[in-house]
Every structure is written in structure tokens, then in C-alpha cells.
Protein backbone atom coordinates (compact mmCIF):
# COMPACT_ATOMS: atom_id res chain seq x y z
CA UNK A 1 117.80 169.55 -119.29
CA UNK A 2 117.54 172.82 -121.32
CA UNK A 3 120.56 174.58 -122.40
CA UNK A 4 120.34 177.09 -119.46
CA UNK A 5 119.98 175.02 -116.90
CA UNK A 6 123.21 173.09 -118.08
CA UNK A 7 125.36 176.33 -117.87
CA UNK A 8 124.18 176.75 -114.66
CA UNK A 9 125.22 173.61 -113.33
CA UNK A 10 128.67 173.86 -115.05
CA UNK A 11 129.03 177.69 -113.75
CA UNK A 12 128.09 176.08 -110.03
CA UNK A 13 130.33 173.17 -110.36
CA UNK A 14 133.60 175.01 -111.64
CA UNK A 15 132.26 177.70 -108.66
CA UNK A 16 132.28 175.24 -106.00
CA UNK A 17 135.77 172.82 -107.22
CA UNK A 18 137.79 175.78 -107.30
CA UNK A 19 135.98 178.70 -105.12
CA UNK A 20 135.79 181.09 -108.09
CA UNK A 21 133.13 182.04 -109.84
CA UNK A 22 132.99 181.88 -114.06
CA UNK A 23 132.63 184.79 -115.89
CA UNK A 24 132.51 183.33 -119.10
CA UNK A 25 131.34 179.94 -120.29
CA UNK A 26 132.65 178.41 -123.42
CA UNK A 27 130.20 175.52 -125.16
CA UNK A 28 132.79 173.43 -127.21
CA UNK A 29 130.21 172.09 -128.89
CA UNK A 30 128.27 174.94 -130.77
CA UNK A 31 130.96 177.50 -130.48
CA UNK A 32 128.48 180.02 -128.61
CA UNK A 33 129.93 181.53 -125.69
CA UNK A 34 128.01 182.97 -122.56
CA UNK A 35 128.51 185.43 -119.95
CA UNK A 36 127.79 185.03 -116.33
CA UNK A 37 127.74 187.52 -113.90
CA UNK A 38 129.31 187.01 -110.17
CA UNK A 39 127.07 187.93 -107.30
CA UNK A 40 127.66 187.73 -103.47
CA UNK A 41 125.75 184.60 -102.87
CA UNK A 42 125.76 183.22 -106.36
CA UNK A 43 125.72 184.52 -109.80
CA UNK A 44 123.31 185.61 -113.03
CA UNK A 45 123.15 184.05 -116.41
CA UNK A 46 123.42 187.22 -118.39
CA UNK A 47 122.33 185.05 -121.49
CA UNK A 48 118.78 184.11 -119.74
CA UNK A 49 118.92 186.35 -116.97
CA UNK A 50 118.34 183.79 -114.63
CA UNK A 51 119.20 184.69 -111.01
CA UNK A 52 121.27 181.61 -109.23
CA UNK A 53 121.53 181.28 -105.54
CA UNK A 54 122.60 178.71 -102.98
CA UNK A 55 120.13 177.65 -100.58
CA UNK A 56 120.78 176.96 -97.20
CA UNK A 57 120.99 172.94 -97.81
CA UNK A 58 123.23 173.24 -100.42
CA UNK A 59 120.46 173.31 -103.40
CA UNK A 60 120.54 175.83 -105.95
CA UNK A 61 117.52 178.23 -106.74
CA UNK A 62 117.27 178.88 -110.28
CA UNK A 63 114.62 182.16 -111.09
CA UNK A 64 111.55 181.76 -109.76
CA UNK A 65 110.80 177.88 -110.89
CA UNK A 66 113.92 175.83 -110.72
CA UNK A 67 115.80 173.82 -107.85
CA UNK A 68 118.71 172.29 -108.73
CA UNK A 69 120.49 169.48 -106.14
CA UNK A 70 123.98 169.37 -106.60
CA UNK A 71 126.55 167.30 -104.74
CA UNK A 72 130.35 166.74 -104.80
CA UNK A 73 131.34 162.94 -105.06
CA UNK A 74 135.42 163.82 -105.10
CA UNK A 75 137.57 166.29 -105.90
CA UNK A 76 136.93 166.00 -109.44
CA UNK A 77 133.19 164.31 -110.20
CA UNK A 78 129.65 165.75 -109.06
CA UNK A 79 126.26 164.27 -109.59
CA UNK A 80 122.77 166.11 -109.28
CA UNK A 81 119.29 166.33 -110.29
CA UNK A 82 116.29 168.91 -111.56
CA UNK A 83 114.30 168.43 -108.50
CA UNK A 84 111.41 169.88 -110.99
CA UNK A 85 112.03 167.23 -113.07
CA UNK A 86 113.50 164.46 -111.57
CA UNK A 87 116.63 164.53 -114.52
CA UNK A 88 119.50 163.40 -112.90
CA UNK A 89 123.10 164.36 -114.21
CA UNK A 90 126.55 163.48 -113.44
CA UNK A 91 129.51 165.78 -114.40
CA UNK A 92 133.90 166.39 -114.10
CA UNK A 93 135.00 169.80 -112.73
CA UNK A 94 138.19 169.50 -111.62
CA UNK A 95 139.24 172.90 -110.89
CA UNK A 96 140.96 173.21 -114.37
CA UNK A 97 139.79 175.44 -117.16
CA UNK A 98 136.90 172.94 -118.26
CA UNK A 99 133.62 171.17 -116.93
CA UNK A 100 131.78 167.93 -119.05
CA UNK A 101 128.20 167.74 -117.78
CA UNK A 102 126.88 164.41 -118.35
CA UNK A 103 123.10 163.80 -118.83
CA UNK A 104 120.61 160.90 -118.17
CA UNK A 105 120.35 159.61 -121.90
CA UNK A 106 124.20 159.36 -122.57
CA UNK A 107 124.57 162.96 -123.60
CA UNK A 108 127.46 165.03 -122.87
CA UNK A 109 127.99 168.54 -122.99
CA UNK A 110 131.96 170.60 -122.56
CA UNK A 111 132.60 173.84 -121.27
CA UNK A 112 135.46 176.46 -121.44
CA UNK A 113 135.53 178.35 -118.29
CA UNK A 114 136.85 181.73 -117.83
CA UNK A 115 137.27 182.48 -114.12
CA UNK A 116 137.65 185.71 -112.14
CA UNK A 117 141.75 184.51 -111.18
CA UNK A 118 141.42 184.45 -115.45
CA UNK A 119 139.69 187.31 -116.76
């Protein structure tokens, strides 16, 4: 999963555990931080300019190209897949002030989050 596409699921997954939207994403591990723009009916990846909205069954639409399924299992874990490319992904976002996206190979990837309650 490319490094875009994994903000975007951990902008989505802090959006849906807590009901606000990030407005800045942290990666703990490179240091680089990313903006993200709110929007009505999802939000834009000011670092790629990717447009994110939820479909009607739940699915994300990512630009033009990408789908993205993503699914609650609890309060605190979420699983999904690339439905371009059949990666799957598992992931914690609690509600708290971080989300750990975890990828097919064993891979894990950490995220500040900087909500609008936060900003």
C-alpha cells in the first residue's frame, strides 16, 4: 500500500472512531507530517491532493482510481482492503490521539493525529 493510501486509511479510521475529522497527520516513523483537509462528505489529502469520499456502502473513493473497503471490528480495531489490489490491512484507532495501520507482510505504520476538537 503506498504511502498515500495509508494516510488515508488512518485519516478515515480516526474520522469514523471518534466522528472528527484529522487535520493533521503525524508519521512517527519518518518524522514527516501531513495536512488533510475536512470536507462535507469526506476530506482531501493536501499532500497528494487526493479527493476522499464515502460511498454509499460504506467504501471509500480515493481520486479517480482507488476504492478502499473499510470496516469497524470494535471500538478500537478495523480491518480493510485495496479493492484495486486485493491488499488487505488491519489497524487500532481508538479514538485517542494515534492510529497503527497494520499491513499484509507484517508491516506497521503510527500516526499522530491532530483533530478539529484539537487544532
Amino acid at each position: 500500500m503506498t504511502p498515500e493510501l495509508r494516510r488515508i486509511v488512518a485519516a478515515e479510521a480516526h474520522r469514523r472512531a471518534t466522528g472528527r475529522c484529522p487535520v493533521l497527520l503525524h508519521a512517527l516513523g519518518t518524522g514527516e507530517s501531513f495536512a488533510i483537509r475536512p470536507e462535507a462528505e469526506g476530506f482531501t489529502d493536501m499532500e497528494s491532493g487526493l479527493v476522499v469520499r464515502s460511498a454509499p456502502d460504506g467504501t471509500l473513493l480515493v481520486g479517480a482510481v482507488h476504492r478502499l473497503a473499510l470496516a469497524a471490528e470494535d471500538a478500537v480495531l478495523f480491518r480493510g482492503q485495496d479493492l484495486v489490489t486485493a491488499e488487505r490491512f488491519t489497524g487500532r484507532a481508538g479514538g485517542g490521539a494515534s492510529v497503527t495501520l497494520y499491513a499484509d507482510g507484517g508491516d506497521f505504520f503510527q500516526y499522530a493525529v491532530v483533530d478539529q476538537a484539537r487544532a
